[in-house]
N, C-alpha and C. Protein backbone atom coordinates (compact mmCIF):
# COMPACT_ATOMS: atom_id res chain seq x y z
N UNK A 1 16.46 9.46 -5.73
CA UNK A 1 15.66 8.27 -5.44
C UNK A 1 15.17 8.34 -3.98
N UNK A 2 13.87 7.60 -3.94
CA UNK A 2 13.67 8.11 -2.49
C UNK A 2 13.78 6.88 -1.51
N UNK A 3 13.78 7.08 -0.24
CA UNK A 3 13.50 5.57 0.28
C UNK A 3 12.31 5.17 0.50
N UNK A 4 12.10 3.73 0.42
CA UNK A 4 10.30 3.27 0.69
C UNK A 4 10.67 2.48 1.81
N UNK A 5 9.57 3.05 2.05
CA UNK A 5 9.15 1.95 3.25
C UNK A 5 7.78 1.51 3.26
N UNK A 6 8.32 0.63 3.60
CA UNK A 6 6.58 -0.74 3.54
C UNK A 6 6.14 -0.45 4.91
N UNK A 7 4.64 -0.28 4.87
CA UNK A 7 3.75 0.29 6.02
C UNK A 7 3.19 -1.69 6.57
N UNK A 8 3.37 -1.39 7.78
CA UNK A 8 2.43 -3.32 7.92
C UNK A 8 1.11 -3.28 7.37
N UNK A 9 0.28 -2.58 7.16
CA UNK A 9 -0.44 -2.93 6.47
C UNK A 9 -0.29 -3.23 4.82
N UNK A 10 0.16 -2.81 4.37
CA UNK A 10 1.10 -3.19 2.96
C UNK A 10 1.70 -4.30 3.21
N UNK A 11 2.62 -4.23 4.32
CA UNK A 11 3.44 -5.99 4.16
C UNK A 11 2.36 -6.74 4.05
N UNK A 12 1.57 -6.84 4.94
CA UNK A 12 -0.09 -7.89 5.09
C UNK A 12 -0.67 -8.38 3.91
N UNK A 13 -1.18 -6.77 3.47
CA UNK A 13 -2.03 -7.09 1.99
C UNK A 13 -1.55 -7.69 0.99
N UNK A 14 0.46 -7.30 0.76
CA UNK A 14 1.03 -8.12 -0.36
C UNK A 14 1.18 -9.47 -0.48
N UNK A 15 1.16 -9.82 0.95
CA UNK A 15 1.62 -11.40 1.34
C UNK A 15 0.20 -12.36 0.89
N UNK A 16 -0.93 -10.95 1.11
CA UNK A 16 -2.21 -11.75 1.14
C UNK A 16 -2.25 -12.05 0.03
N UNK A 17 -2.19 -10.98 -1.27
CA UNK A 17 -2.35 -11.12 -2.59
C UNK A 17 -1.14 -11.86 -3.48
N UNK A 18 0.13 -12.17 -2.51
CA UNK A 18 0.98 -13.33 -3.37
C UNK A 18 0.16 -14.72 -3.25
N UNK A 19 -0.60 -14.82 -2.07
CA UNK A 19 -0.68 -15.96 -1.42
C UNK A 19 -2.14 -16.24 -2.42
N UNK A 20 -2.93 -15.26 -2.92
CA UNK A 20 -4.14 -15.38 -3.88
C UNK A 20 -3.57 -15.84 -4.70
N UNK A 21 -2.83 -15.13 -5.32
CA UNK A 21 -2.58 -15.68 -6.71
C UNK A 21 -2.22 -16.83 -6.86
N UNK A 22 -1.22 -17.24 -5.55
CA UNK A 22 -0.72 -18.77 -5.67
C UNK A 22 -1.75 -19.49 -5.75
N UNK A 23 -2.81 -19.41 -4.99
CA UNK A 23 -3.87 -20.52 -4.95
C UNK A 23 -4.93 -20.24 -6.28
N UNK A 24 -4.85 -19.35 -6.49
CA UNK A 24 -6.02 -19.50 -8.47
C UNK A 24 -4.59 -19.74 -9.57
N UNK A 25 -3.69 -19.15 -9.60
CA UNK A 25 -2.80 -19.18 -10.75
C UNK A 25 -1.58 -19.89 -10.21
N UNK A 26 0.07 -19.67 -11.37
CA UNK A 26 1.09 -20.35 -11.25
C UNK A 26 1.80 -20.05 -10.64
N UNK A 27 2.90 -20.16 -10.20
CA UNK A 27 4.33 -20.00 -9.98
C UNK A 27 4.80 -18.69 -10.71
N UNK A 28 4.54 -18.89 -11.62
CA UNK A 28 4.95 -17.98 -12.86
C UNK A 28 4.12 -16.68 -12.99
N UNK A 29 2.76 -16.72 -12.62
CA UNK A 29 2.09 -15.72 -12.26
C UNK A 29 2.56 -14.79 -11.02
N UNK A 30 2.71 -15.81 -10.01
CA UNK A 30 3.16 -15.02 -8.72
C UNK A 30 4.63 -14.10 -9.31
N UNK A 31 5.46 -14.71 -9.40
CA UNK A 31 6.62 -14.14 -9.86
C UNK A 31 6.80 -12.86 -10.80
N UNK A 32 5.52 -13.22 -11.95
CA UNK A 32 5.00 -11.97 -13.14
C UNK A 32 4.68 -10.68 -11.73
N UNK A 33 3.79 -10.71 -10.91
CA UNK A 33 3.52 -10.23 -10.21
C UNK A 33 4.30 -9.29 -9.42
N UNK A 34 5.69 -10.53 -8.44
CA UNK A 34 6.07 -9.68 -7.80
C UNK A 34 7.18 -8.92 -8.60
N UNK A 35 7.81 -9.26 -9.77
CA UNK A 35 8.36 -8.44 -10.38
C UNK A 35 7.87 -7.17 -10.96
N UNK A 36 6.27 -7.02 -10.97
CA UNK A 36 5.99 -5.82 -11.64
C UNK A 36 5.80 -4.65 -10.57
N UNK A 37 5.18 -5.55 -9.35
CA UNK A 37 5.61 -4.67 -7.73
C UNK A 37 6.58 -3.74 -7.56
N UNK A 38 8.21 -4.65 -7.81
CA UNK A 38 9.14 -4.23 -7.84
C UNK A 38 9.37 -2.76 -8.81
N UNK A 39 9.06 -3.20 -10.03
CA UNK A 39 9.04 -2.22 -11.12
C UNK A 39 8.71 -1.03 -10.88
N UNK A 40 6.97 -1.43 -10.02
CA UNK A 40 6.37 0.30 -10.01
C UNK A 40 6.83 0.92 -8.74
N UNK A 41 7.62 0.02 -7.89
CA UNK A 41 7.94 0.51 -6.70
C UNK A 41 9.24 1.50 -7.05
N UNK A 42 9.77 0.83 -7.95
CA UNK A 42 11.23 1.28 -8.26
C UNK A 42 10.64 2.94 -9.35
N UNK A 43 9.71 2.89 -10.20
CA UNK A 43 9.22 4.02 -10.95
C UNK A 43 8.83 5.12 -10.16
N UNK A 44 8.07 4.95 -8.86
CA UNK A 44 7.59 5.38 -7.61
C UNK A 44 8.17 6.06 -7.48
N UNK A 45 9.47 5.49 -6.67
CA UNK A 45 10.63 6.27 -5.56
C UNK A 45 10.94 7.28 -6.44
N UNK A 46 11.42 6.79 -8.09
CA UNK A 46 12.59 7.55 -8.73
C UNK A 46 11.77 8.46 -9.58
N UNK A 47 10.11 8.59 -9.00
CA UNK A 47 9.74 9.95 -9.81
C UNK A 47 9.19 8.98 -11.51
N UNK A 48 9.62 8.29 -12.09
CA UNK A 48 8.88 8.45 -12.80
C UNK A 48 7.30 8.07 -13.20
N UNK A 49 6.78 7.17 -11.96
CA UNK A 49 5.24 7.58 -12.12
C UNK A 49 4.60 8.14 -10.47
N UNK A 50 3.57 8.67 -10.69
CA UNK A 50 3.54 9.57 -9.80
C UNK A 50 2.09 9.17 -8.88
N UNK A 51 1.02 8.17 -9.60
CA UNK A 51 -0.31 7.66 -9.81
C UNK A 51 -1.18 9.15 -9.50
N UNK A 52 -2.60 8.67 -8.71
CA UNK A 52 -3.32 9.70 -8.66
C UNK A 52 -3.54 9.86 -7.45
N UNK A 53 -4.03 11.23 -6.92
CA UNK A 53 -4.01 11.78 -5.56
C UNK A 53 -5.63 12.06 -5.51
N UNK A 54 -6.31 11.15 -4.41
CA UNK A 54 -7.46 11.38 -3.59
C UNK A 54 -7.84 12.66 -3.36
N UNK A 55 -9.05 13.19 -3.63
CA UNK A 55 -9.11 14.47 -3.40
C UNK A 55 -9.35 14.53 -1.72
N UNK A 56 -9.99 13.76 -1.57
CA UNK A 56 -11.22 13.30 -0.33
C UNK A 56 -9.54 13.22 0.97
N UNK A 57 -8.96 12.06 0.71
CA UNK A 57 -8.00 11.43 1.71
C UNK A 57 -6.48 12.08 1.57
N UNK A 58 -6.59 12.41 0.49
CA UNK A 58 -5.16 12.92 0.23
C UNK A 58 -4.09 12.10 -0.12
N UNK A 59 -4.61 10.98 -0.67
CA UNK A 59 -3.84 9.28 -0.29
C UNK A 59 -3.63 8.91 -1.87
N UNK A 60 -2.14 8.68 -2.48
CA UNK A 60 -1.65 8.50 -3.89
C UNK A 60 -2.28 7.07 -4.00
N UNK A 61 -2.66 6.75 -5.75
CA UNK A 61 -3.04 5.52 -5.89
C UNK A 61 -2.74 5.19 -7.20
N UNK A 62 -2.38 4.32 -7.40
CA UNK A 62 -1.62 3.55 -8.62
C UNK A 62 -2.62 2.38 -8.78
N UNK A 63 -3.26 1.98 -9.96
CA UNK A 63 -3.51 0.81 -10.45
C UNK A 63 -2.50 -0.29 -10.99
N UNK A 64 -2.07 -1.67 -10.36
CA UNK A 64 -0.93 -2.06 -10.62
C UNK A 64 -1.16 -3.17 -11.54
N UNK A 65 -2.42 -3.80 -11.35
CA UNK A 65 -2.75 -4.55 -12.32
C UNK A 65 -4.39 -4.31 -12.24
N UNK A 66 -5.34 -5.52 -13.04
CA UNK A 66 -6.27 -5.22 -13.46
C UNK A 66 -7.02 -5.72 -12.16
N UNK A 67 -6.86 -6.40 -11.04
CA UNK A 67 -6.34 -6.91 -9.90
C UNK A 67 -6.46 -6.15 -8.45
N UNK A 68 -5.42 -5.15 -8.82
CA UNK A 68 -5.03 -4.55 -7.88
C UNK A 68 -4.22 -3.14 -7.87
N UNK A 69 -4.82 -2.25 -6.62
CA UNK A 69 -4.22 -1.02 -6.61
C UNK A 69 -3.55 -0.59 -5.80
N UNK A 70 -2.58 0.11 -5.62
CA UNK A 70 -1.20 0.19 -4.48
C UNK A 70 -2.01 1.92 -3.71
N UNK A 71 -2.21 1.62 -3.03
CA UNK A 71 -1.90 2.89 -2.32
C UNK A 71 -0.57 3.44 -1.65
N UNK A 72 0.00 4.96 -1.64
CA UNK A 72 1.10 5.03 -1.53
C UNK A 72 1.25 6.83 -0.68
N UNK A 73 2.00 6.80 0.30
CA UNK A 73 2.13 8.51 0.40
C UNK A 73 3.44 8.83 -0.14
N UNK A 74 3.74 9.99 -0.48
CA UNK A 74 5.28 10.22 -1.12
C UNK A 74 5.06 11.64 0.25
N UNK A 75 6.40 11.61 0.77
CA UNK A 75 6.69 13.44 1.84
C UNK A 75 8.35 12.87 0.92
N UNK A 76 7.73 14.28 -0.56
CA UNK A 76 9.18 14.83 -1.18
C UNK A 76 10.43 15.67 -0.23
N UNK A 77 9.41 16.32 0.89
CA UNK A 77 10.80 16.81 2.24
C UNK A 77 11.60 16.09 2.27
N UNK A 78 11.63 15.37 2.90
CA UNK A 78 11.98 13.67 3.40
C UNK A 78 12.42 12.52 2.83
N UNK A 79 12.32 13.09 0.85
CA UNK A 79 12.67 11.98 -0.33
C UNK A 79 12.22 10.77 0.35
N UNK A 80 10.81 10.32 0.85
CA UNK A 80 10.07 8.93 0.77
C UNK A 80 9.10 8.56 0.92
N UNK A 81 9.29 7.35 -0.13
CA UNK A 81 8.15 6.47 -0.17
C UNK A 81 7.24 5.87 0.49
N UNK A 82 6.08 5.74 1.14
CA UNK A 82 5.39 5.07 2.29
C UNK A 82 4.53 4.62 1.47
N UNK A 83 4.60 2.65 1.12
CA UNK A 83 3.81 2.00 0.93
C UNK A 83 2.80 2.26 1.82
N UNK A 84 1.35 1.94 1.03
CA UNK A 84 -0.01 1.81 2.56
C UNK A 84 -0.87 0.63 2.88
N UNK A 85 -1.19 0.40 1.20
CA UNK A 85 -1.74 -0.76 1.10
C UNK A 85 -2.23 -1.61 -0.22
N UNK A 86 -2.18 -2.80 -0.29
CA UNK A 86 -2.30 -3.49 -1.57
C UNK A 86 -3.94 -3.36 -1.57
N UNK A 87 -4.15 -3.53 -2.58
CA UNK A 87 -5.96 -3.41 -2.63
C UNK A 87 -6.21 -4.51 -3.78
N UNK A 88 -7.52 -5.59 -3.10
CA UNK A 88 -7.88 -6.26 -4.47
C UNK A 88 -9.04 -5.28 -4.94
N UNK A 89 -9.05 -5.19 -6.05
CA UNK A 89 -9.95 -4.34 -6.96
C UNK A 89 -11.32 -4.78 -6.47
N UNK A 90 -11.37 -5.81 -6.25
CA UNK A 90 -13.24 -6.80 -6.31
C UNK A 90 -13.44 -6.45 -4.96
N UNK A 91 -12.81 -6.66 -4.05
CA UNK A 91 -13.18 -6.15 -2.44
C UNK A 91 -14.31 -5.04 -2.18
N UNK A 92 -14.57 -5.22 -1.20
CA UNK A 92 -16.04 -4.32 -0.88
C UNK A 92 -15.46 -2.64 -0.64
N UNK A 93 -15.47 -1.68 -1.91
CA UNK A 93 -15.60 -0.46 -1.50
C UNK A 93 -15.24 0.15 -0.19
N UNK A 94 -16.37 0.21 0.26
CA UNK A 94 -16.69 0.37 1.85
C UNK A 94 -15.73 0.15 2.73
N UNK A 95 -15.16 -1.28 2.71
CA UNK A 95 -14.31 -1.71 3.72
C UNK A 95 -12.69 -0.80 3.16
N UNK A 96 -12.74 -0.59 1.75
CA UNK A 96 -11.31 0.26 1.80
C UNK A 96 -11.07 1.77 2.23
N UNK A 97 -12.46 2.48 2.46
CA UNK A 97 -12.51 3.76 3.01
C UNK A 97 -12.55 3.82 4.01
N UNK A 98 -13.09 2.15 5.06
CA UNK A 98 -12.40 2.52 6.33
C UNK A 98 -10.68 2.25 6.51
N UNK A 99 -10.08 1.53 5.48
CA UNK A 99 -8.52 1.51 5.75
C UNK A 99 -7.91 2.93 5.67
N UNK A 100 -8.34 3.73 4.47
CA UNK A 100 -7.81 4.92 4.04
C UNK A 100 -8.22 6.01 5.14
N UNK A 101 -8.87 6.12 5.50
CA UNK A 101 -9.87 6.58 7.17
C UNK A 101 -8.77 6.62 8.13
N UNK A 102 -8.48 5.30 8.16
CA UNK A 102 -7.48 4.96 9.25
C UNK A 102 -6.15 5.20 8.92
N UNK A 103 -5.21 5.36 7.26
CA UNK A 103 -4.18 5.73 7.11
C UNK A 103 -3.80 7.76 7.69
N UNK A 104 -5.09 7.95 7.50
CA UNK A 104 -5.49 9.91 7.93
C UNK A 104 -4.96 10.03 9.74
N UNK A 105 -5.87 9.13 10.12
CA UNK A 105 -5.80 9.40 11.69
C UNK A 105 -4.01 9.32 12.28
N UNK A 106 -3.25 8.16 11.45
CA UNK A 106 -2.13 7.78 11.69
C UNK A 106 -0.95 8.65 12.38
C-alpha cells in the first residue's frame, strides 16, 4: 500500500467541490461523495486502479464522478501517492492546463 499525500492544491479543490455540492445538493450527497473519494483513494494507493497517464504532462487521471476528475502522481520507488488536484469537469479547459503546467515545473 502506498502512502498519499494530499498536494494543497488538492486539499483546496476538494474543500471547494464538498462545499459545491453542499450548496446544489444534500447532506447525503456530500457524504455519497466523500466516501467514494475515500474508495478510489484507497484503490489508488493499493494498486487496484491505476486511471490514465497524460501523454503531453505525464500527470495520472481518474474520472471520479460524472462531475469530477482526480488528478494524481504515483513514484512506485517511493510506494506514493501524490494527490494534485480535484477537477470540476464543466470548468474552462484552458485554465486546467495551466494547473497541470504548473504541477511539471514543481
Amino acid at each position: 500500500m502506498m502512502d498519499v499525500i494530499w498536494g494543497a492544491k488538492a486539499k483546496h479543490s476538494y474543500i471547494d467541490e464538498l462545499d459545491r455540492i453542499n450548496k446544489c445538493h444534500t447532506v447525503k450527497e456530500v457524504e455519497k461523495f466523500i466516501n467514494l473519494v475515500e474508495e478510489v483513494i484507497l484503490n489508488l494507493s493499493t494498486g487496484v486502479l491505476e486511471g490514465k497517464v497524460s501523454r503531453g504532462t505525464k500527470i495520472n487521471s481518474l474520472v471520479i464522478s460524472r462531475q469530477t476528475t482526480l488528478f494524481f502522481d504515483i513514484d512506485r520507488n517511493n510506494s506514493r501517492l501524490e494527490l494534485l488536484l480535484f477537477w470540476r469537469n464543466k470548468e474552462n479547459p484552458i485554465k486546467l492546463l495551466k494547473f497541470l503546467k504548473g504541477f511539471q515545473s514543481e
